[in-house]
Structures are given as C-alpha cells and as structure tokens.
N, C-alpha and C. Protein backbone atom coordinates (compact mmCIF):
# COMPACT_ATOMS: atom_id res chain seq x y z
N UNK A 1 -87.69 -173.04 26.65
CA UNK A 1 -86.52 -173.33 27.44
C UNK A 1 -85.48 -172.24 27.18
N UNK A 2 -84.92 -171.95 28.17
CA UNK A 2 -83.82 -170.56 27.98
C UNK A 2 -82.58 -171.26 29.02
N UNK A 3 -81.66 -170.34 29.02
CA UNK A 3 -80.26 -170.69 29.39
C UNK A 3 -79.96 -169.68 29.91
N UNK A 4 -79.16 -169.79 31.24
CA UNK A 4 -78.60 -168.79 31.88
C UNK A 4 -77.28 -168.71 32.70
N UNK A 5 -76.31 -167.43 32.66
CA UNK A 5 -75.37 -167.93 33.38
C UNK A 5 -75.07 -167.37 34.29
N UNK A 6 -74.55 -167.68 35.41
CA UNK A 6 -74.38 -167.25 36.72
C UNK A 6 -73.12 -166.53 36.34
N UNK A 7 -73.07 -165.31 37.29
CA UNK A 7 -71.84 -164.99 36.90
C UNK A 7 -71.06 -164.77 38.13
N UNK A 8 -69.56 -164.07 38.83
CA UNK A 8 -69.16 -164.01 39.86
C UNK A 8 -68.55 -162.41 40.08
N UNK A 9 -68.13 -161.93 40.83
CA UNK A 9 -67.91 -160.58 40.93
C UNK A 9 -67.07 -159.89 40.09
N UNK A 10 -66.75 -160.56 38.89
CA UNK A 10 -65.64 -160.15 38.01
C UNK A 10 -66.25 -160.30 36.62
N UNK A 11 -68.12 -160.85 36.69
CA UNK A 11 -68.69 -161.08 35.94
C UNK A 11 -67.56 -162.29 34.69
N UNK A 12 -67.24 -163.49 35.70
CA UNK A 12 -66.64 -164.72 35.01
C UNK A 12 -67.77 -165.38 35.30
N UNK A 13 -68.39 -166.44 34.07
CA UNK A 13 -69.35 -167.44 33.87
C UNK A 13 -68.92 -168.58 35.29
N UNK A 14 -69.56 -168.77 35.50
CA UNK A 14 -69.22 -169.59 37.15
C UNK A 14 -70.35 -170.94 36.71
N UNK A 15 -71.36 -170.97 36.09
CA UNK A 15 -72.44 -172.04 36.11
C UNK A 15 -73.58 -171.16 34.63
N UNK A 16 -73.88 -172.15 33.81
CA UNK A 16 -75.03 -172.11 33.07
C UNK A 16 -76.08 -172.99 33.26
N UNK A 17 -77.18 -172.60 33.31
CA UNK A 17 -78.23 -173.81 33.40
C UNK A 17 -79.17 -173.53 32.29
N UNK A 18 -80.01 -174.43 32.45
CA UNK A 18 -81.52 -174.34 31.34
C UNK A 18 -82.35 -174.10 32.88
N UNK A 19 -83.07 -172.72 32.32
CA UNK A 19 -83.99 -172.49 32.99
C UNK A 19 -85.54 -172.34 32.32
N UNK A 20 -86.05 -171.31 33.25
CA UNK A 20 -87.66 -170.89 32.49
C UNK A 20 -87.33 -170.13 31.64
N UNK A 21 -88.20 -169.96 30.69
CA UNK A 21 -88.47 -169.39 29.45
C UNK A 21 -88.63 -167.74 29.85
N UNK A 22 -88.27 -166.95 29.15
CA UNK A 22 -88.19 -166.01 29.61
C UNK A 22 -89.79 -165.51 28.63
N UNK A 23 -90.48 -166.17 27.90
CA UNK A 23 -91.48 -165.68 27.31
C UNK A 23 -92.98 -166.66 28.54
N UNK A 24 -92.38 -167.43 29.04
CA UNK A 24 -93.08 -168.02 30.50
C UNK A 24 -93.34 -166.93 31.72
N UNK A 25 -93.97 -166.02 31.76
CA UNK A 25 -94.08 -165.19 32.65
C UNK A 25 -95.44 -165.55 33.53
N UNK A 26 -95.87 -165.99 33.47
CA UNK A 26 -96.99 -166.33 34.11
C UNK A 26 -97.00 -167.31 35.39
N UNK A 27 -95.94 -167.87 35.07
CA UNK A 27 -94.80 -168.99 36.46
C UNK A 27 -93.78 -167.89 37.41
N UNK A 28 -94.15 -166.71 36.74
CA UNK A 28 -92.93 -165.40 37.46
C UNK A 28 -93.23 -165.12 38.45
N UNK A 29 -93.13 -165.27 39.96
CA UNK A 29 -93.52 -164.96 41.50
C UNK A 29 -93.97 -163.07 40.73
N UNK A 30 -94.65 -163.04 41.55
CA UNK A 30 -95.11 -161.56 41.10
C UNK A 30 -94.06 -160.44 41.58
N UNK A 31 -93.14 -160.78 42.26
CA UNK A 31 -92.10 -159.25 42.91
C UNK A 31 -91.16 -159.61 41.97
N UNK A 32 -90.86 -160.17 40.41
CA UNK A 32 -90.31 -160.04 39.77
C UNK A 32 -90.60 -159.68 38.42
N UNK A 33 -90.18 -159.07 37.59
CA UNK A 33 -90.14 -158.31 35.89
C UNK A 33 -89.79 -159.51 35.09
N UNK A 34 -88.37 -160.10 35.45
CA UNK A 34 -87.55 -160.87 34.37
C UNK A 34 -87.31 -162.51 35.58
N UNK A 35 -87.24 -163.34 34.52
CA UNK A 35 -86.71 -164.62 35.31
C UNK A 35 -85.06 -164.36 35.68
N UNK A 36 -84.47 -163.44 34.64
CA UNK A 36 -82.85 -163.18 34.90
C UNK A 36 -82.93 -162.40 37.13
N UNK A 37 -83.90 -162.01 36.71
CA UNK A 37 -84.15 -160.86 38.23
C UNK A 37 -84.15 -162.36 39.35
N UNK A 38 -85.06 -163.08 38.99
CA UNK A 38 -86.01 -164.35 39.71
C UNK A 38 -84.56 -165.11 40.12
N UNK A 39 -83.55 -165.86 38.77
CA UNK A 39 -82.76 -166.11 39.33
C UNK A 39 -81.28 -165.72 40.80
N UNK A 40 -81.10 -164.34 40.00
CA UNK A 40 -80.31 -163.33 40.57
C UNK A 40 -80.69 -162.84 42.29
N UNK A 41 -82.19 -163.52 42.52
CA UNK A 41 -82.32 -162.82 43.65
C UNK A 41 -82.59 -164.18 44.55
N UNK A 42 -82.02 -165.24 44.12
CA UNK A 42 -82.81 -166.84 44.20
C UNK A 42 -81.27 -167.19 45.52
N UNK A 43 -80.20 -166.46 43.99
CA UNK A 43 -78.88 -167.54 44.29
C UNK A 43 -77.73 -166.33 44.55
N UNK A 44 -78.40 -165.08 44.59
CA UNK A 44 -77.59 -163.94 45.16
C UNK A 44 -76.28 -163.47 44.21
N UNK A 45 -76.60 -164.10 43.18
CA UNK A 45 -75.19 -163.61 41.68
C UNK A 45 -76.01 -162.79 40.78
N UNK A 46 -75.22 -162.32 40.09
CA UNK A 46 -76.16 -161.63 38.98
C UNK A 46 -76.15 -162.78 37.42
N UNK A 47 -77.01 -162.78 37.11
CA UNK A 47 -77.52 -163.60 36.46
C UNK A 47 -78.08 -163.27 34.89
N UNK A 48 -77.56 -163.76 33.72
CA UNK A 48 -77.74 -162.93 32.86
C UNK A 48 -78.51 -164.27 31.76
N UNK A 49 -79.58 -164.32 30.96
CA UNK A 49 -80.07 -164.95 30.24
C UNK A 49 -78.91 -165.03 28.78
N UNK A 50 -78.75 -166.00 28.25
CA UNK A 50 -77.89 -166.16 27.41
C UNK A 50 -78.48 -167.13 26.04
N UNK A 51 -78.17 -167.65 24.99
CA UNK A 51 -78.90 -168.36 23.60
C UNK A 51 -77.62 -169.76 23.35
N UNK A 52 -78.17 -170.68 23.09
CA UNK A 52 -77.27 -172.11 23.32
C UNK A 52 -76.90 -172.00 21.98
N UNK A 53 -77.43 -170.93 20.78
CA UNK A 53 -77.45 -171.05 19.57
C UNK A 53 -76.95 -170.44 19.32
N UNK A 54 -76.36 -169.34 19.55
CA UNK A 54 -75.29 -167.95 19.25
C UNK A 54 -74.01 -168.49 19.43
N UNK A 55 -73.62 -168.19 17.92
CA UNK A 55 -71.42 -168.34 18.27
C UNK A 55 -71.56 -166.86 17.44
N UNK A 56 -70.46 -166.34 17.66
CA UNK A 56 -69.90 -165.22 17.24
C UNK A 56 -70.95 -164.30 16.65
N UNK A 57 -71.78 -163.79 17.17
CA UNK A 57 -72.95 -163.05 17.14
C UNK A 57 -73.86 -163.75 15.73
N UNK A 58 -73.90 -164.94 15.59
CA UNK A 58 -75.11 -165.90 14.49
C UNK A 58 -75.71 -166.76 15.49
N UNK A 59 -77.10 -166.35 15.20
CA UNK A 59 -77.76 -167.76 15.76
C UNK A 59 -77.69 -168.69 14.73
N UNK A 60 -77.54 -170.36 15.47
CA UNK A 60 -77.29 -171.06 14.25
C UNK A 60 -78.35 -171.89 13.75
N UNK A 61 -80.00 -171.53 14.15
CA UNK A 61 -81.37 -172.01 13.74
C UNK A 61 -81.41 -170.47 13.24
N UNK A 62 -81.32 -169.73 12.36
CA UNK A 62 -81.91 -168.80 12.02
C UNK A 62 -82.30 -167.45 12.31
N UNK A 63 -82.80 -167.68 13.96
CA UNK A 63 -83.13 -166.91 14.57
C UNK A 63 -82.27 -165.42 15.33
N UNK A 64 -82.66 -164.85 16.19
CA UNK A 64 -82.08 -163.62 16.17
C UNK A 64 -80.62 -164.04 17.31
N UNK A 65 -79.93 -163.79 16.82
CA UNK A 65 -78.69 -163.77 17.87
C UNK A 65 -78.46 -162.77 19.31
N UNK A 66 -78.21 -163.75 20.11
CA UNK A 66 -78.51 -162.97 21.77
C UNK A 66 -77.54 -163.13 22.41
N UNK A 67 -76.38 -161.91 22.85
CA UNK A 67 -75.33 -161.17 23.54
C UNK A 67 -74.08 -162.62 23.01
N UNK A 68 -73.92 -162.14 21.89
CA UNK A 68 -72.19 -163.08 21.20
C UNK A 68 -72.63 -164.09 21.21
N UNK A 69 -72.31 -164.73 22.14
CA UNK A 69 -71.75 -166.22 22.09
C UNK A 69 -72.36 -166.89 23.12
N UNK A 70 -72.89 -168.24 23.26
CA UNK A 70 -73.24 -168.92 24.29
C UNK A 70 -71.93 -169.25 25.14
N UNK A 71 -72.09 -168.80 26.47
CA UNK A 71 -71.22 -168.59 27.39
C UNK A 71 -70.66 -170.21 27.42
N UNK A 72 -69.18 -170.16 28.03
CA UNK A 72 -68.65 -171.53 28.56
C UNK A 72 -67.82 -170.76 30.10
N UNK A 73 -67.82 -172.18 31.00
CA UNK A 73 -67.13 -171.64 32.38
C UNK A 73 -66.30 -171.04 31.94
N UNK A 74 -65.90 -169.58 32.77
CA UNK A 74 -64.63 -169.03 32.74
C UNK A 74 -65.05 -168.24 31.90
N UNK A 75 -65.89 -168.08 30.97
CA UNK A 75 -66.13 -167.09 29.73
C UNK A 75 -66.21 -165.73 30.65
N UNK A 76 -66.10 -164.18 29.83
CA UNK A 76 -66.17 -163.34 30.78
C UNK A 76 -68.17 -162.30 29.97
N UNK A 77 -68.38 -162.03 30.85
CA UNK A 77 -69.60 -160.90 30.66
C UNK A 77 -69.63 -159.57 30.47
N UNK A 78 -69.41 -159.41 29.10
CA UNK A 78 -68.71 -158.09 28.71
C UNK A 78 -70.09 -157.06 29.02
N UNK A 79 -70.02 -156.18 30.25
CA UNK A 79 -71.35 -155.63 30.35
C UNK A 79 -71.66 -154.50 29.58
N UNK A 80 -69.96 -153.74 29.30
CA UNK A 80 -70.46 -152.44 28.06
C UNK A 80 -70.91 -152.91 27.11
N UNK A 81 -70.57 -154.06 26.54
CA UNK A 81 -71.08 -154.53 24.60
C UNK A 81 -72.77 -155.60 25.15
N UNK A 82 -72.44 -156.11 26.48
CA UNK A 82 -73.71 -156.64 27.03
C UNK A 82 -73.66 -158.28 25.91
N UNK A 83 -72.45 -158.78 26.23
CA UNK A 83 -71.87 -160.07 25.46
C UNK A 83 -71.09 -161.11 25.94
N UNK A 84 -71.46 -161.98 25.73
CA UNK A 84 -70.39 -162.99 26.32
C UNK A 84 -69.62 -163.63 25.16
N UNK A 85 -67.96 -163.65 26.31
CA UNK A 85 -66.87 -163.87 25.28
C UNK A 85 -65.49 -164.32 26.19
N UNK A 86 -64.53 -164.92 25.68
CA UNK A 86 -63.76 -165.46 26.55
C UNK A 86 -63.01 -164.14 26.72
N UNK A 87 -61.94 -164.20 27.52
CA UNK A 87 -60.95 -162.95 28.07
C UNK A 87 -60.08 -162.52 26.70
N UNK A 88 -59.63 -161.92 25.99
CA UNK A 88 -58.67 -161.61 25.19
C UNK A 88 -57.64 -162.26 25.06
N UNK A 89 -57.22 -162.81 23.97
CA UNK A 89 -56.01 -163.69 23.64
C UNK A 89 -54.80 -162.52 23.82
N UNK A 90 -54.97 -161.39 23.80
CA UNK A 90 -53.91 -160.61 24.16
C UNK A 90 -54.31 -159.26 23.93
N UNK A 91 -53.48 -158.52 24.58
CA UNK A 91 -54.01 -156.77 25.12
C UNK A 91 -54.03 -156.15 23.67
N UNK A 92 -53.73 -156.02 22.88
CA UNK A 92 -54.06 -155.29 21.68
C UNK A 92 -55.03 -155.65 20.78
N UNK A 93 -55.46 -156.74 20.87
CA UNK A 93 -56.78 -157.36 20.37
C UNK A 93 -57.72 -156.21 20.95
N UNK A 94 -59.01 -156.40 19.97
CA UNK A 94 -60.22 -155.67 20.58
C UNK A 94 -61.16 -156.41 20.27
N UNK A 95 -62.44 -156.60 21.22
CA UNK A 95 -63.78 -157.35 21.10
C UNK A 95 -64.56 -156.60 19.95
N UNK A 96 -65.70 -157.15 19.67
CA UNK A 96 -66.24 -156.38 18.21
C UNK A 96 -67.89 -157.15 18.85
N UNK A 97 -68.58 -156.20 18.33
CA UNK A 97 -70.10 -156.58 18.95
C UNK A 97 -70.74 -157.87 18.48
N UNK A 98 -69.92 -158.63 17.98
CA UNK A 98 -70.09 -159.95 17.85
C UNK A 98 -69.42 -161.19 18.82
N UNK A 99 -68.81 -160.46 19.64
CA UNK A 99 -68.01 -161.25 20.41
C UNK A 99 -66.79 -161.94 19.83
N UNK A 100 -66.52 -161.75 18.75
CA UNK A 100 -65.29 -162.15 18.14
C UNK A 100 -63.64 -161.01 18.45
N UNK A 101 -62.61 -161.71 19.10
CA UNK A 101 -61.84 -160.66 19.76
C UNK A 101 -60.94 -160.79 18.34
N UNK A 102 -60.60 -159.27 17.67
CA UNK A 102 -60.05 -159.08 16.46
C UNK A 102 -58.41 -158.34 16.92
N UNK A 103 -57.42 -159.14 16.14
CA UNK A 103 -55.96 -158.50 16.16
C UNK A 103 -56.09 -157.15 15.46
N UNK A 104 -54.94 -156.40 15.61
CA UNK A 104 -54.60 -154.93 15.47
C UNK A 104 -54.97 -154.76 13.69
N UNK A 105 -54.03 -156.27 12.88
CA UNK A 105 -54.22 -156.12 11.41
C UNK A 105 -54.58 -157.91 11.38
N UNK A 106 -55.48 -158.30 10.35
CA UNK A 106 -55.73 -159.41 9.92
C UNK A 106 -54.46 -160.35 9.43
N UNK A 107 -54.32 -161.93 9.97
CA UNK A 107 -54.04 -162.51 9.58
C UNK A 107 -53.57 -162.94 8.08
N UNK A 108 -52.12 -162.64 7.46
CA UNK A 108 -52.12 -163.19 5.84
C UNK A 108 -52.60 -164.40 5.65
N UNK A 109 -53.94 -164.82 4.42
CA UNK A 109 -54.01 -165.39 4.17
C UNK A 109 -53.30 -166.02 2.72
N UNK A 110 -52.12 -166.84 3.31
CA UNK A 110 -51.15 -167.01 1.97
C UNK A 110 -51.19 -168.62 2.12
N UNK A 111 -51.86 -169.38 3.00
CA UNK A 111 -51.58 -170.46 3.43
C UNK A 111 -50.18 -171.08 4.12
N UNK A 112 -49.15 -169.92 5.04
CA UNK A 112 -48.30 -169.75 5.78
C UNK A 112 -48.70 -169.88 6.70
N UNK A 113 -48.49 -170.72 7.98
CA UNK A 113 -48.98 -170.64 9.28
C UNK A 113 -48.36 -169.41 9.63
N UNK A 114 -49.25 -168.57 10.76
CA UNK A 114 -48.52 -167.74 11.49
C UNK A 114 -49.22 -167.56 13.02
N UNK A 115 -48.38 -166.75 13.75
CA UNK A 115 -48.26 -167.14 15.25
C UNK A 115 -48.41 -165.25 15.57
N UNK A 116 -48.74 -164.86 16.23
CA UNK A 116 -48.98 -163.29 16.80
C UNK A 116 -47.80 -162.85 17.62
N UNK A 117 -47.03 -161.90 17.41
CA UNK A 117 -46.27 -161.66 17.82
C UNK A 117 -46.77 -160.24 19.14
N UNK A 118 -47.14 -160.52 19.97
CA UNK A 118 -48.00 -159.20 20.68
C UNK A 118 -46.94 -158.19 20.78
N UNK A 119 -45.74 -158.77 21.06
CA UNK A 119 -44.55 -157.81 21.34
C UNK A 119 -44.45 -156.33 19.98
N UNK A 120 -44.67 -157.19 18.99
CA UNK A 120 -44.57 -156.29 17.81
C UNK A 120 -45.47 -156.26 17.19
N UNK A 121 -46.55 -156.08 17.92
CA UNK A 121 -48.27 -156.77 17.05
C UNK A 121 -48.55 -156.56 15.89
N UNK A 122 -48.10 -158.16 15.32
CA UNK A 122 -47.51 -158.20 14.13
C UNK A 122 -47.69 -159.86 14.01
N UNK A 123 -48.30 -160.63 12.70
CA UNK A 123 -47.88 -161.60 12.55
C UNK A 123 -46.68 -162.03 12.38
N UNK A 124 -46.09 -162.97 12.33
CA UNK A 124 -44.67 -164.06 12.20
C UNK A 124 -44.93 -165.82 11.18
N UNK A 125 -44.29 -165.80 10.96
CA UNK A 125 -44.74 -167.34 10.59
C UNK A 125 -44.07 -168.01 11.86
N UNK A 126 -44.82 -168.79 11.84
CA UNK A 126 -44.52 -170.05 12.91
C UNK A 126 -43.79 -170.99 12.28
N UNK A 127 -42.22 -170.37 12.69
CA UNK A 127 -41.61 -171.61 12.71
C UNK A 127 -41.70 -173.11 13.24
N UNK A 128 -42.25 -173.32 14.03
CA UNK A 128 -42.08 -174.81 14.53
C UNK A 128 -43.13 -175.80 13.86
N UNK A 129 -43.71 -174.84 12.16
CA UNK A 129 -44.70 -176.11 11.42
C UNK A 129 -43.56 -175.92 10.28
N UNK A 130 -43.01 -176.86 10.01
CA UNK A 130 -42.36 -177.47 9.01
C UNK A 130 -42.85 -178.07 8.02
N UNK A 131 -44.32 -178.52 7.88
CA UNK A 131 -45.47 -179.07 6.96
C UNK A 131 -46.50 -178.55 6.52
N UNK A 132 -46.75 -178.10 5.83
CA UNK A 132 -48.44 -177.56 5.75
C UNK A 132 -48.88 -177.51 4.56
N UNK A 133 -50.48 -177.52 4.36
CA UNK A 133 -51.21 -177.88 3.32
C UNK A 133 -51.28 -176.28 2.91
N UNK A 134 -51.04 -176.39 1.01
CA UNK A 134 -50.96 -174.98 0.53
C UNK A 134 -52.85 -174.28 0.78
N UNK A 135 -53.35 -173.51 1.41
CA UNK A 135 -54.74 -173.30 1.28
C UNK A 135 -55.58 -172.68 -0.08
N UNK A 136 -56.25 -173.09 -0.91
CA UNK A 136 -57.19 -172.78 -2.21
C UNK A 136 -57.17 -171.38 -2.12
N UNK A 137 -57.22 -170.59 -3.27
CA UNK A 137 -57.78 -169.38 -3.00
C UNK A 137 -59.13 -169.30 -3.12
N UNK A 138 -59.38 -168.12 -2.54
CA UNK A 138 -60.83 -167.91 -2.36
C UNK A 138 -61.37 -167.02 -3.11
C-alpha cells in the first residue's frame, strides 16, 4: 500500500490517497513506468508518491524516510529538495532536507517562552505567558 498526493499548479497538496504499491508493477497498464505517472495521467495533476511514516525526514517503523514529511492539505511540494512541507512560518526561515523549516539562530533553551520576532529575526520572550514550567536541563 503506498500514498499519494495530488498536487495543484502551485504544487499545494489538494488530496492524498492510498493507492497501488509502487513495488506492484505488474497491475501497471503498460504505457506507464511509475504508478505516480498512472495517477498523474488518470486525474490530469501531477502526482507525487509520498510515506504515511515520515515526519521530519524519520521514518517512524524504521525504515527509509521518503521526501520529509507525510503531506497534509495545503502542505506545499518542495520540488528543488523533492519534499513535502508546510509553507514557511516566515521569510527568513530556511527548509533543510528534512523538511524541518529552521530560524536564522536557534531558539534559547533557558525554559523562557519565546515568540520570533521576524522584524528583527531575533527571538523575544513572550510576554503574554506569565506562567511557565522551569524546563530540566539536558
């Protein structure tokens, strides 16, 4: 069983399904190579095979991890890194071949909430938590 997601001209996730196996070739109409092709030429989108088991470039049975992240609607299809990942939480962030979108400098971990300041891309503490649990060191 394999998974696939439709995508739309901006390569945004529009629909995932469970399809054929992409190691099932023998069910493959013969004017096709890949089931990604089979779909893509079925439903007229381009169509990209994706893993239900991949978050942030780990499969989470073990196995080999396939393009980031298992897509969700709206996710986008990064075709240079060949990954799926949601849109950028903000323009100075950068994607990383894991599909994880990384700020300019890492987060302090002091157990301070903080909030991204893109303007000055720069953490801040977030004022509006007035409570918080001190975090263990690591």
């Amino acid at each position: 069983m394999a998974h696939y997601a439709f995508l739309d001209i901006n390569n945004t996730v529009t629909t995932v399904i469970v399809g054929a196996d992409e190691d099932n070739s023998e069910d493959l109409p013969a004017d096709f190579d890949t089931w990604e092709e089979f779909y893509s030429d079925r439903h007229g989108v381009v169509v990209k095979r994706c893993s239900y088991n991949t978050f942030q470039g780990v499969h989470n049975n073990d196995g080999t991890p396939f393009r980031g992240n298992y897509p969700r609607i709206g996710d986008k299809y990064w075709e240079d890194s060949d990954i799926f990942a949601p849109e950028s939480p903000f323009e100075s962030w950068t994607l990383d071949s894991n599909g994880v979108w990384n700020p300019p400098t890492a987060m302090p971990l002091d157990g301070t909430p903080y909030v991204w300041n893109e303007n000055k891309e720069e953490w801040e503490q977030d004022e509006s938590v007035t409570e918080y649990v001190e975090l263990p060191e690591i």
